[in-house]
Protein backbone atom coordinates (compact mmCIF):
# COMPACT_ATOMS: atom_id res chain seq x y z
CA UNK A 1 -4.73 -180.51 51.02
CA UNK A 2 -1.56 -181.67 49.43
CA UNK A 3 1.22 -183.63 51.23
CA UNK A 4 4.38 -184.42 50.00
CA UNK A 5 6.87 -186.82 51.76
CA UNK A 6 9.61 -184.33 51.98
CA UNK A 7 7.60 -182.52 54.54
CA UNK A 8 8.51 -185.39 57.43
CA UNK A 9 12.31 -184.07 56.71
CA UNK A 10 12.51 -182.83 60.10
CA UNK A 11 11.46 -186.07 61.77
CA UNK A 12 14.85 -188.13 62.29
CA UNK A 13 16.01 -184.47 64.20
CA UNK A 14 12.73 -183.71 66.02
CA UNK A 15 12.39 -187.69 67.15
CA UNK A 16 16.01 -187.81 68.66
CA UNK A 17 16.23 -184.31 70.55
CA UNK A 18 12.67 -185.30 71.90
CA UNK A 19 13.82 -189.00 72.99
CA UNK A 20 17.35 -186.98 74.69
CA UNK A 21 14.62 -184.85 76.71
CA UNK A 22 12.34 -185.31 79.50
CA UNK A 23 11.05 -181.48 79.78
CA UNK A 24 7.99 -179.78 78.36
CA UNK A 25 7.33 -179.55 74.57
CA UNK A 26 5.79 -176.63 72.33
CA UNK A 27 4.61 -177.03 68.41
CA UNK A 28 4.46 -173.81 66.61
CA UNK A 29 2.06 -174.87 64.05
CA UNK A 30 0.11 -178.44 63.65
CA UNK A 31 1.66 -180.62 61.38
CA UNK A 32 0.34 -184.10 59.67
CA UNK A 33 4.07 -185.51 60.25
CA UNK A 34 5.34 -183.78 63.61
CA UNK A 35 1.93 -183.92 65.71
CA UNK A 36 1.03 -187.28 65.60
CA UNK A 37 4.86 -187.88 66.09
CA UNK A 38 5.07 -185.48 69.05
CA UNK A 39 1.51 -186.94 70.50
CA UNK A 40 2.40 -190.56 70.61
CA UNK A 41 5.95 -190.13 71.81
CA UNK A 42 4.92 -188.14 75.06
CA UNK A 43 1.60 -190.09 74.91
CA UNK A 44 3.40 -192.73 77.57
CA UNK A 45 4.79 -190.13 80.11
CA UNK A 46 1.58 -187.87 79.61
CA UNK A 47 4.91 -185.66 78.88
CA UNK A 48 3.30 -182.17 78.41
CA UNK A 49 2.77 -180.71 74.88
CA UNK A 50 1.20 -177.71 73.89
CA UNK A 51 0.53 -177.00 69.88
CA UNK A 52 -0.31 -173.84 68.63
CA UNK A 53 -2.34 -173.44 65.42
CA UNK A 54 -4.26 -170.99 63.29
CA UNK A 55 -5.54 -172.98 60.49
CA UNK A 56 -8.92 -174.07 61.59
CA UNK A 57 -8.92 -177.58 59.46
CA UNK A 58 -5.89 -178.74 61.11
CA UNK A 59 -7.32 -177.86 64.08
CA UNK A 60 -10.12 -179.62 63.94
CA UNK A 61 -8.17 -182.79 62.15
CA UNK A 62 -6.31 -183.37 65.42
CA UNK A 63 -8.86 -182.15 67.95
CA UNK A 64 -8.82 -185.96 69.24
CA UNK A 65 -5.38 -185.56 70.20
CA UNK A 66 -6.28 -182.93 72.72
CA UNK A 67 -6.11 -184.15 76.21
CA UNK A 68 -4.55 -183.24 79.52
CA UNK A 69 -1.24 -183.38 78.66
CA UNK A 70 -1.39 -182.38 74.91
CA UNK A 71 -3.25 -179.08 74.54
CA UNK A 72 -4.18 -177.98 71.01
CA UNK A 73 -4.45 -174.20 71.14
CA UNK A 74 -5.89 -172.01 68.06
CA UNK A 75 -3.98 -169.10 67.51
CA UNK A 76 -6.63 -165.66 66.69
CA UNK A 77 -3.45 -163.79 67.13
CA UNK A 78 0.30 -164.98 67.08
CA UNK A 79 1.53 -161.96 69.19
CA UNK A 80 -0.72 -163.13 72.13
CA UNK A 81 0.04 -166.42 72.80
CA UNK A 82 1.71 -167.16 75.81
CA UNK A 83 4.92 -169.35 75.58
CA UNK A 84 7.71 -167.08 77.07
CA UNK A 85 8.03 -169.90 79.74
CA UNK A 86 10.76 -172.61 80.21
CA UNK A 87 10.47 -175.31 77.07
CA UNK A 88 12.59 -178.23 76.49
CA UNK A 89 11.80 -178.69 73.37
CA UNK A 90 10.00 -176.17 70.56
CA UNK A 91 9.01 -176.92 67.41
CA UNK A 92 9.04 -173.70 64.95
CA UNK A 93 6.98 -174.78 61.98
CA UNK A 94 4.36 -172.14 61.61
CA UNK A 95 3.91 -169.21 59.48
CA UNK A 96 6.45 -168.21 57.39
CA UNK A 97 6.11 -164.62 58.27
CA UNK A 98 6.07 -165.26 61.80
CA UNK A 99 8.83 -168.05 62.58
CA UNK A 100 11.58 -164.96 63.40
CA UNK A 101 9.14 -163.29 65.66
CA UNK A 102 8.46 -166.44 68.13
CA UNK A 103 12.29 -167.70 68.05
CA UNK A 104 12.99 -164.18 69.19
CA UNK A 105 10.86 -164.78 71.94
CA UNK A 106 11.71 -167.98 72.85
CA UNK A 107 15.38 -167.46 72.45
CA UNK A 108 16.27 -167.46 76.65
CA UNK A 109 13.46 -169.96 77.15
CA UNK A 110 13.87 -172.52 75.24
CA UNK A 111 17.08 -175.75 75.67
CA UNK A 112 16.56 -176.98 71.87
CA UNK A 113 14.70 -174.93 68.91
CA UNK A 114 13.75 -176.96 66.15
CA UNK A 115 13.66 -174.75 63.16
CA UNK A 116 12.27 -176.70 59.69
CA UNK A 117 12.66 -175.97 56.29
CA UNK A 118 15.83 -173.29 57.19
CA UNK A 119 17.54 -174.04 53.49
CA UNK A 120 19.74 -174.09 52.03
CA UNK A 121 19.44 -170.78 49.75
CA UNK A 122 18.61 -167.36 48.94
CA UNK A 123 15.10 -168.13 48.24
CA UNK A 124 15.12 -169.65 51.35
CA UNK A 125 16.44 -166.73 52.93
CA UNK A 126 14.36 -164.36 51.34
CA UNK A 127 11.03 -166.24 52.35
CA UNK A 128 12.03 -167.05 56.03
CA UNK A 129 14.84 -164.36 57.05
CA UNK A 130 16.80 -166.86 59.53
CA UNK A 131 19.87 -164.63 59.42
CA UNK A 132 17.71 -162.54 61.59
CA UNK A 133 17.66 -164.97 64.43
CA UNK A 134 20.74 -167.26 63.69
CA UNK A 135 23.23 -165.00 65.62
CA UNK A 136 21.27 -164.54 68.63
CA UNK A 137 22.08 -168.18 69.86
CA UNK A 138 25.67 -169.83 70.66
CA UNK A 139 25.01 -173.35 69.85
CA UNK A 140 24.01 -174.34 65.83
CA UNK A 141 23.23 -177.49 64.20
CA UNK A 142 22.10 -177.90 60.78
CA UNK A 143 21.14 -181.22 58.81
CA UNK A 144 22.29 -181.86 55.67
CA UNK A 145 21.50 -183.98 52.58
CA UNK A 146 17.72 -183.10 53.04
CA UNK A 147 16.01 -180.54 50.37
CA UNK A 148 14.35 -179.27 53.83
CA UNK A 149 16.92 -178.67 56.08
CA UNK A 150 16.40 -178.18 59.35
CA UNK A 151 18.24 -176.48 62.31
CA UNK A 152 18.81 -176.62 66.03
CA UNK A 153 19.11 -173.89 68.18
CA UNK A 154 20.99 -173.27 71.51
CA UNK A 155 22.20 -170.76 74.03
CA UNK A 156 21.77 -173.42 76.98
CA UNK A 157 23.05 -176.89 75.24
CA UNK A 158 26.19 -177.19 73.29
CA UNK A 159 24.80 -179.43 70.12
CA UNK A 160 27.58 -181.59 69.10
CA UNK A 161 25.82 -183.96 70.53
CA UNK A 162 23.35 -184.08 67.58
CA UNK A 163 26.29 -184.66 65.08
């Protein structure tokens, strides 16, 4: 498996909207950066944290960090897991056919949606279609100065806090 630093881009976002929270937090798709992040930063307040995956080695690289308050969940099918449920935090780093269709999901549920690798670009565009799911939510923030942006997502909590 190949890692490449760039890949923690959405840490510095993901590690401050967490620390601002105190509600429950879901990971669409394991990640070597944001799961052992996620894990050891609720790890303290057994904060709940559910992480969906359907790759089976990732699944079984973090199948240590499954416990009663972090539940690592494999994914057979991503239209039948059940997350339409009050989040404070989701992390949308999954599939990159099926990021639209969970956001559109999540998009009442959810205070602050973590979106990585959202640009900048048409191939970005193209791979991902964002511009699907960008105007269904009032509140935007975007990173800059990254190669991986990434982007927060609102229609309960006005982000300018994040700037």
């Amino acid at each position: 498996m190949k890692c490449y630093p760039h890949w923690g881009s959405h840490l510095p976002t993901l590690i401050k909207v967490v620390q601002m929270t105190t509600g429950p937090i879901l990971e669409l798709g394991i990640g070597m950066f944001s799961t052992p992040v996620l894990h050891w930063l609720c790890y303290e307040n057994k904060r709940e944290l559910v992480s969906y995956e359907q790759e089976d080695w990732y699944l079984k690289l973090f199948r240590y960090f499954n416990n009663d308050y972090h539940k690592i969940i494999e994914v057979k099918d991503w239209d039948k897991i059940e997350i339409e449920r009050p989040w404070d935090v989701v992390l949308v780093d999954h599939n990159d056919d099926r990021r639209v269709d969970e956001i559109k999901r999540l998009v009442n549920h959810v205070n602050y949606i973590i979106v990585h690798d959202t640009g900048p670009g048409p191939i970005t565009e193209a791979h991902y279609h964002y511009s699907k799911i960008f105007p269904l939510f009032k509140y935007r923030y975007d990173t800059e100065g990254t190669r991986n942006r990434t982007t927060v997502l609102s229609n309960f909590v006005d982000l300018n806090n994040l700037r």
